[in-house]
PDB file of N, CA and C in Angstrom:
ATOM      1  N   UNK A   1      13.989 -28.001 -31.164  1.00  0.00           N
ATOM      2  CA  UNK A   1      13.792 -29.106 -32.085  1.00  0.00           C
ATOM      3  C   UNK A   1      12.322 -29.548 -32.094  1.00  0.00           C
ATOM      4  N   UNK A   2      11.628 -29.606 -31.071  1.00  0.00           N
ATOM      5  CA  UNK A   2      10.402 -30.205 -30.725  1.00  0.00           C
ATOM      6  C   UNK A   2       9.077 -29.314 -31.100  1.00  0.00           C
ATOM      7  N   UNK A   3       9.994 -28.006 -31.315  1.00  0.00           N
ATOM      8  CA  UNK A   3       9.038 -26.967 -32.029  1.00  0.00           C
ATOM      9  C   UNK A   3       9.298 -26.304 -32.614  1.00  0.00           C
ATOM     10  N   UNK A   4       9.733 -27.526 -33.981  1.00  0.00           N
ATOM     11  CA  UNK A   4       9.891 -26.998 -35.287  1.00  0.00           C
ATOM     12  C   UNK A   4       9.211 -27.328 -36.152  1.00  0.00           C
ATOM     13  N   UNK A   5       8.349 -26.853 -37.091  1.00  0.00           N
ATOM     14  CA  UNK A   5       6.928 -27.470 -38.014  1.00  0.00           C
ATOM     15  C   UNK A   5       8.211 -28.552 -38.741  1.00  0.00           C
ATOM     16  N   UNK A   6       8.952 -28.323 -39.265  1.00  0.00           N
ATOM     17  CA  UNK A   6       9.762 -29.006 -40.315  1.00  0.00           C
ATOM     18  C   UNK A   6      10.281 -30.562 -39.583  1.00  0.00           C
ATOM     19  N   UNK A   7      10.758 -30.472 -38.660  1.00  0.00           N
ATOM     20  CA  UNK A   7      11.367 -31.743 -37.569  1.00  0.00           C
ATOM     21  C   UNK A   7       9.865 -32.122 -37.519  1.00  0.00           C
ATOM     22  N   UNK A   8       8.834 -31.949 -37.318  1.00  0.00           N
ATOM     23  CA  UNK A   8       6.944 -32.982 -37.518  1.00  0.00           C
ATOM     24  C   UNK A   8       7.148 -33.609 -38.698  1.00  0.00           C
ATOM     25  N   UNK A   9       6.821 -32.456 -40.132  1.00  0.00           N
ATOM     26  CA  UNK A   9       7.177 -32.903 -41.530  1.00  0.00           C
ATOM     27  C   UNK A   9       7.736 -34.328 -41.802  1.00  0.00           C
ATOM     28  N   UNK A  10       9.258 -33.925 -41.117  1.00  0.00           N
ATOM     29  CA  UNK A  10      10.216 -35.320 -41.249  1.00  0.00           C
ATOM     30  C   UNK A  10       9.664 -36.260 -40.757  1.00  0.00           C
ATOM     31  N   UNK A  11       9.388 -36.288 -39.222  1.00  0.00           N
ATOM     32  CA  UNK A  11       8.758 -37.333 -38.285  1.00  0.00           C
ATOM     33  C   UNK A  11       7.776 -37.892 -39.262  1.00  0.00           C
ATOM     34  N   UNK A  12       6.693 -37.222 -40.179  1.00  0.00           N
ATOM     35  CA  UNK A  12       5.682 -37.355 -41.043  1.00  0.00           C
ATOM     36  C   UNK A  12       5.808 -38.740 -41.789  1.00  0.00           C
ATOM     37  N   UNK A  13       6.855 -38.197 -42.724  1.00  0.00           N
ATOM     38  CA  UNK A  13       7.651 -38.545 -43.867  1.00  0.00           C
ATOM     39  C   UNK A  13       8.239 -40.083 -43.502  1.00  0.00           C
ATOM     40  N   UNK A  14       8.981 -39.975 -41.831  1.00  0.00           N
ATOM     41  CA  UNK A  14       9.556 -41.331 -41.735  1.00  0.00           C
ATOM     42  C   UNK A  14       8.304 -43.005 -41.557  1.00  0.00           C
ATOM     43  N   UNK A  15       7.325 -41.992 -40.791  1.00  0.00           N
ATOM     44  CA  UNK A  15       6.025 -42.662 -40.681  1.00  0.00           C
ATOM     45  C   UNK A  15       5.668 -43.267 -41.390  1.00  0.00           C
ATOM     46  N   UNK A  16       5.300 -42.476 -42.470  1.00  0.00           N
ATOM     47  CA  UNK A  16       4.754 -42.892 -43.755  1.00  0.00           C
ATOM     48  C   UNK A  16       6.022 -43.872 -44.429  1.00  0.00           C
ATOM     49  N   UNK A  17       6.844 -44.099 -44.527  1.00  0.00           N
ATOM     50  CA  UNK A  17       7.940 -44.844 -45.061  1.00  0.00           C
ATOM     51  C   UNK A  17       7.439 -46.122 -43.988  1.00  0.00           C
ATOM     52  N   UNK A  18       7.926 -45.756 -43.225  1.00  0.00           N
ATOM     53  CA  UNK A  18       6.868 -47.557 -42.128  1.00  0.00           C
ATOM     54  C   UNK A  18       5.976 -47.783 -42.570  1.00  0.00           C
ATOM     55  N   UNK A  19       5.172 -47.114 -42.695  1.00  0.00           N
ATOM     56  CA  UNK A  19       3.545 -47.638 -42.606  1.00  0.00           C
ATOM     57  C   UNK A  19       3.350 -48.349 -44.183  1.00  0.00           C
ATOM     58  N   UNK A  20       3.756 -47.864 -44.947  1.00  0.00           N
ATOM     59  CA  UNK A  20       3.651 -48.999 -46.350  1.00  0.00           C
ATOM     60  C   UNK A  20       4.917 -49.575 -46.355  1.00  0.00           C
ATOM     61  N   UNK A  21       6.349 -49.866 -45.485  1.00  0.00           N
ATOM     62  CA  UNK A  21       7.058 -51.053 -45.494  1.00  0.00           C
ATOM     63  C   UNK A  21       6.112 -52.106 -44.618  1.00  0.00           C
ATOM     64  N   UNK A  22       5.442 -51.700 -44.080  1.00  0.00           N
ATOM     65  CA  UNK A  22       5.010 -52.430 -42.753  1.00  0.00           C
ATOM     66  C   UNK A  22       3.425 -53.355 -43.558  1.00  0.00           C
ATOM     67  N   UNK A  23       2.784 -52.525 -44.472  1.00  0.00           N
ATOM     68  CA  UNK A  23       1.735 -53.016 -45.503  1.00  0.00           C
ATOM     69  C   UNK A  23       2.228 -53.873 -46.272  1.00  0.00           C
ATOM     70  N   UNK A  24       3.354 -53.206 -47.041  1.00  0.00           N
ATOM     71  CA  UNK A  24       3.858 -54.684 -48.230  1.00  0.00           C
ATOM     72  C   UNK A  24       4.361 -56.265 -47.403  1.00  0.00           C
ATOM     73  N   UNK A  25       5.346 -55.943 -46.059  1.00  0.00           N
ATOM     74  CA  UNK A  25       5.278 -56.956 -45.925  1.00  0.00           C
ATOM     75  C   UNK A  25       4.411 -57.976 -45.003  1.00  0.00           C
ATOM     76  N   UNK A  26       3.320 -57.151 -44.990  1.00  0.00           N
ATOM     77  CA  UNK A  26       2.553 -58.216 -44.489  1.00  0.00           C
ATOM     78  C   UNK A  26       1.767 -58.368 -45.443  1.00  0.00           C
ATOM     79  N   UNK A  27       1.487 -57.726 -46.477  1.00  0.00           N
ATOM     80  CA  UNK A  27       0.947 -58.402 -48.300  1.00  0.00           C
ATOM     81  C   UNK A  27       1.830 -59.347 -48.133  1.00  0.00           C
ATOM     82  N   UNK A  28       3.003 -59.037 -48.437  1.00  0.00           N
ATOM     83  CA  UNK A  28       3.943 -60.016 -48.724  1.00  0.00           C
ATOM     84  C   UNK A  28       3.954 -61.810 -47.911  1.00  0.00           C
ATOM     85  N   UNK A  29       3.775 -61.494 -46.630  1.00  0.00           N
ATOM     86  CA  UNK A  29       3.712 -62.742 -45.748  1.00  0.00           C
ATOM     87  C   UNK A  29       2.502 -63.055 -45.960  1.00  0.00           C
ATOM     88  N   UNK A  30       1.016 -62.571 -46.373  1.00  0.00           N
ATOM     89  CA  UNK A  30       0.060 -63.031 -46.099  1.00  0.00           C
ATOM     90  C   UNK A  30       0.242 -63.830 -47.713  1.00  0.00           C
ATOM     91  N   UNK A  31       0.588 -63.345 -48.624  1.00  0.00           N
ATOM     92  CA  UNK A  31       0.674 -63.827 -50.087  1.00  0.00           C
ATOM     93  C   UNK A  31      -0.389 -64.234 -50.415  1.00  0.00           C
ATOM     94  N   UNK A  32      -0.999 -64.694 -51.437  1.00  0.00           N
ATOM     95  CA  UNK A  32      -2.190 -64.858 -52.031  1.00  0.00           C
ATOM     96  C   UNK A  32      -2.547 -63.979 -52.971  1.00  0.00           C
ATOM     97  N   UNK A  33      -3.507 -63.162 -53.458  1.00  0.00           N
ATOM     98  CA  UNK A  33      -4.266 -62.507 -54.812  1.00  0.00           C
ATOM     99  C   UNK A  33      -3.470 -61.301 -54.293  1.00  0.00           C
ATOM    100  N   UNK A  34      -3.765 -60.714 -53.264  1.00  0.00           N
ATOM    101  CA  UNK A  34      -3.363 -59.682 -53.038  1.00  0.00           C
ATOM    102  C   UNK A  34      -2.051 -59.059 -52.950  1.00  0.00           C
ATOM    103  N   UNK A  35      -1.338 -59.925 -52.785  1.00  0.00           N
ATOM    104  CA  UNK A  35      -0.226 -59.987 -53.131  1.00  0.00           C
ATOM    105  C   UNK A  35       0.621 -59.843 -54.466  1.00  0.00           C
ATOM    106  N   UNK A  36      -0.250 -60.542 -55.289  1.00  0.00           N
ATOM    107  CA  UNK A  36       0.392 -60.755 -56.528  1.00  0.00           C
ATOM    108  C   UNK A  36      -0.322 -59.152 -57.264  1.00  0.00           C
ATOM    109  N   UNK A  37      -1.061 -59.127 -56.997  1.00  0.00           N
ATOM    110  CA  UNK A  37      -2.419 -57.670 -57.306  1.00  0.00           C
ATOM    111  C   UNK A  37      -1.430 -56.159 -56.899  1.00  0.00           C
ATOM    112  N   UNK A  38      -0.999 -56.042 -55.775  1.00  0.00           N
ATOM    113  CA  UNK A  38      -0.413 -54.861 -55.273  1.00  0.00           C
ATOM    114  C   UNK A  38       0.757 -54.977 -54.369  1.00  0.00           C
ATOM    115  N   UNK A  39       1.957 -55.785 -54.671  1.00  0.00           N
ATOM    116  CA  UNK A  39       3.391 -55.785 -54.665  1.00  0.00           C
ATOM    117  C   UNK A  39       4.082 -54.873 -55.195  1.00  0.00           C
ATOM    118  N   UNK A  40       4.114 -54.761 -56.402  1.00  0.00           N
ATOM    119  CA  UNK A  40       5.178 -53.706 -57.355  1.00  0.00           C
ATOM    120  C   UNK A  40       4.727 -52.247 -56.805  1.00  0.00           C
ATOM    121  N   UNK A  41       2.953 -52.341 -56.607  1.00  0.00           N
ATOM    122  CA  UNK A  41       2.198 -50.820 -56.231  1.00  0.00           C
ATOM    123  C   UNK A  41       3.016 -50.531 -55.124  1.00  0.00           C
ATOM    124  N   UNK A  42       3.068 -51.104 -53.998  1.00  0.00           N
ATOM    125  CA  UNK A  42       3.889 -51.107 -52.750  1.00  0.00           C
ATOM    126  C   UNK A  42       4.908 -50.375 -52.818  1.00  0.00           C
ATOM    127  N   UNK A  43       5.756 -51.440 -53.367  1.00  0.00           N
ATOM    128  CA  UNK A  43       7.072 -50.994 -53.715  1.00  0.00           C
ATOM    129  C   UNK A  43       7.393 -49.638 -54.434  1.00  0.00           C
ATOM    130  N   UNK A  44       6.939 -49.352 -55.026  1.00  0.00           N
ATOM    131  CA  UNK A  44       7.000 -48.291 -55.761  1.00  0.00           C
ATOM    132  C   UNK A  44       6.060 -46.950 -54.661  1.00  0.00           C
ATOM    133  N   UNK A  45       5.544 -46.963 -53.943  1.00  0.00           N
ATOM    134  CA  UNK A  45       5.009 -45.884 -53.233  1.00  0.00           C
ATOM    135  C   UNK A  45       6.265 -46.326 -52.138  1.00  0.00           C
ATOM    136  N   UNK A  46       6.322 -47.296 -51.806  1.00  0.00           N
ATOM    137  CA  UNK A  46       7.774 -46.989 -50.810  1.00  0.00           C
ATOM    138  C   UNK A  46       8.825 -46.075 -51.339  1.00  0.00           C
ATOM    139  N   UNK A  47       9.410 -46.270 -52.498  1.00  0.00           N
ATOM    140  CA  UNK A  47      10.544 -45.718 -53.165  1.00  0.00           C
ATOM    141  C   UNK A  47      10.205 -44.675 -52.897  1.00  0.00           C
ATOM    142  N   UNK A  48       9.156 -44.049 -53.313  1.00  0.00           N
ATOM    143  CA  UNK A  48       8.776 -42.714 -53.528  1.00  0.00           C
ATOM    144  C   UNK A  48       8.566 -42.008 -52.027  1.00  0.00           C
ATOM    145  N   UNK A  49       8.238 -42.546 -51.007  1.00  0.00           N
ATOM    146  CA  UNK A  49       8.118 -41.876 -49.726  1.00  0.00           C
ATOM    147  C   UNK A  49       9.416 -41.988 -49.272  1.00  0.00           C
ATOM    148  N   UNK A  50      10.539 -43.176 -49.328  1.00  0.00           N
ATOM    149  CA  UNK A  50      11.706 -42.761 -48.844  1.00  0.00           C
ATOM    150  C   UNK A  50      12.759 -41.739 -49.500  1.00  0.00           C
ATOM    151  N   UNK A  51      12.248 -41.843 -51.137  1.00  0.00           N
ATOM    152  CA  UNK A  51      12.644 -40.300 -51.462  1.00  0.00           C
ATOM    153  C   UNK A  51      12.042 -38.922 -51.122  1.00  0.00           C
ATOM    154  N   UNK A  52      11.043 -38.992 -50.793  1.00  0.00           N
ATOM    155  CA  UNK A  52      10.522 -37.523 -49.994  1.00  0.00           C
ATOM    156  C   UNK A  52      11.280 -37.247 -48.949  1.00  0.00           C
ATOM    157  N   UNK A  53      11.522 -38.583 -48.150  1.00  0.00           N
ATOM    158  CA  UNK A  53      11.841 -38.366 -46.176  1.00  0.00           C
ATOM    159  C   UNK A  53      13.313 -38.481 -46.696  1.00  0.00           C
ATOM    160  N   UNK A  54      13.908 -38.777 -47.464  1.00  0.00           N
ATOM    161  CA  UNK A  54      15.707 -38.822 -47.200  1.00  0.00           C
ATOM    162  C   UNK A  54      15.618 -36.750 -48.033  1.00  0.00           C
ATOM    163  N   UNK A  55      14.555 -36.515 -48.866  1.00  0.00           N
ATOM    164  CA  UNK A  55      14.952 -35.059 -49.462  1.00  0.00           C
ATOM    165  C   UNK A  55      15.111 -34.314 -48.295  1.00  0.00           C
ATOM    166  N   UNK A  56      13.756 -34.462 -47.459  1.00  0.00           N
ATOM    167  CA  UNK A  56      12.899 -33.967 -46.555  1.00  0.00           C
ATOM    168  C   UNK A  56      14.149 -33.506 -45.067  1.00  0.00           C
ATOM    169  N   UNK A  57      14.616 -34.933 -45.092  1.00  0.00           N
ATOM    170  CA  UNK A  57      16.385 -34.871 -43.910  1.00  0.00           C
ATOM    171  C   UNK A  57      16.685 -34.332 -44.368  1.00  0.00           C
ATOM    172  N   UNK A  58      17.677 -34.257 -45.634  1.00  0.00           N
ATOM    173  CA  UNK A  58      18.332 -33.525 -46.211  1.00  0.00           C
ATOM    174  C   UNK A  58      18.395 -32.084 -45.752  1.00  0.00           C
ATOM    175  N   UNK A  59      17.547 -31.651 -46.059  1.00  0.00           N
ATOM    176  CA  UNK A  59      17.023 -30.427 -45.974  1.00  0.00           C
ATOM    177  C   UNK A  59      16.683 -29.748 -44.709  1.00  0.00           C
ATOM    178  N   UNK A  60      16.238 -30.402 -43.542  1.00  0.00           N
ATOM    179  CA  UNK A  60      16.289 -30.214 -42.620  1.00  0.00           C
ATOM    180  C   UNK A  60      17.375 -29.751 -41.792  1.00  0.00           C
ATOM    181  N   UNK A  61      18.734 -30.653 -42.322  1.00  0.00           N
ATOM    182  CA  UNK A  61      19.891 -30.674 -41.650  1.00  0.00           C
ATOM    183  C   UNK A  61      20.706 -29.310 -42.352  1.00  0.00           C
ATOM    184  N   UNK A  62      19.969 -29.513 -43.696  1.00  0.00           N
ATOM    185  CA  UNK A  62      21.299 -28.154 -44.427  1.00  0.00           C
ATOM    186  C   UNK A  62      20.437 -27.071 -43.458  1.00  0.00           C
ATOM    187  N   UNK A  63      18.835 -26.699 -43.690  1.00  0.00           N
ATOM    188  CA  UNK A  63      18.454 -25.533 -42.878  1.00  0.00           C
ATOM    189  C   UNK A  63      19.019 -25.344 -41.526  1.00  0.00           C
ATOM    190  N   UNK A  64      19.272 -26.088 -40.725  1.00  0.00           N
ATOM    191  CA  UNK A  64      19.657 -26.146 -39.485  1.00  0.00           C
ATOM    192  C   UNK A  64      21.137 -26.436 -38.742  1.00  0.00           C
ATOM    193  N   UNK A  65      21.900 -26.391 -40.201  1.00  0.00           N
ATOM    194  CA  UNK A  65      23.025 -26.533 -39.629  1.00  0.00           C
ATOM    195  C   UNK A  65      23.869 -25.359 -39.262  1.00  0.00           C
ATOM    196  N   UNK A  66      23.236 -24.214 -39.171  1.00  0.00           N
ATOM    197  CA  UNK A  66      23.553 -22.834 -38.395  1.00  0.00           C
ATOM    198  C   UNK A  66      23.232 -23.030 -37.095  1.00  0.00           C
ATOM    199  N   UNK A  67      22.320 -23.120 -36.520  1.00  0.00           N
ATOM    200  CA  UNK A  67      21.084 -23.038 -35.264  1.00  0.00           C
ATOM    201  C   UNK A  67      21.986 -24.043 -34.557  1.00  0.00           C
ATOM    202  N   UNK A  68      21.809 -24.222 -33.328  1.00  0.00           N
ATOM    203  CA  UNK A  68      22.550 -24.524 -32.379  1.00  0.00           C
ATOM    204  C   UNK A  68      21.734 -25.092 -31.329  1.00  0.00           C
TER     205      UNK A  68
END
């Protein structure tokens, strides 16, 4: 598992899904210009990275559900 390029990928993928939930809401708590400026941007690159990392599982699990 630990040395599989694809199981990093994912690890990648889930990262990146934190790291801009973890940006918007502290846009979000800090509120002010910036907030109102790049909220929806946020949101919308979230959507889009948790659809990469849920494809990204996906896929991981169908490849690997032979392997043992």
């Amino acid at each position: 598992m630990f040395d599989d390029p694809l199981f990093f990928i994912v690890v990648i993928a889930v990262l990146a899904v934190v790291v801009v939930l973890l940006f918007g809401l502290g846009g979000f708590a800090g509120g002010g210009a910036f907030n109102k400026r790049n909220s929806n941007k946020l949101m919308r690159w979230r959507i889009i990275a948790q659809f990469i990392a849920v494809v990204l599982i996906v896929a991981y699990v169908w490849l690997r559900k032979g392997t043992g």
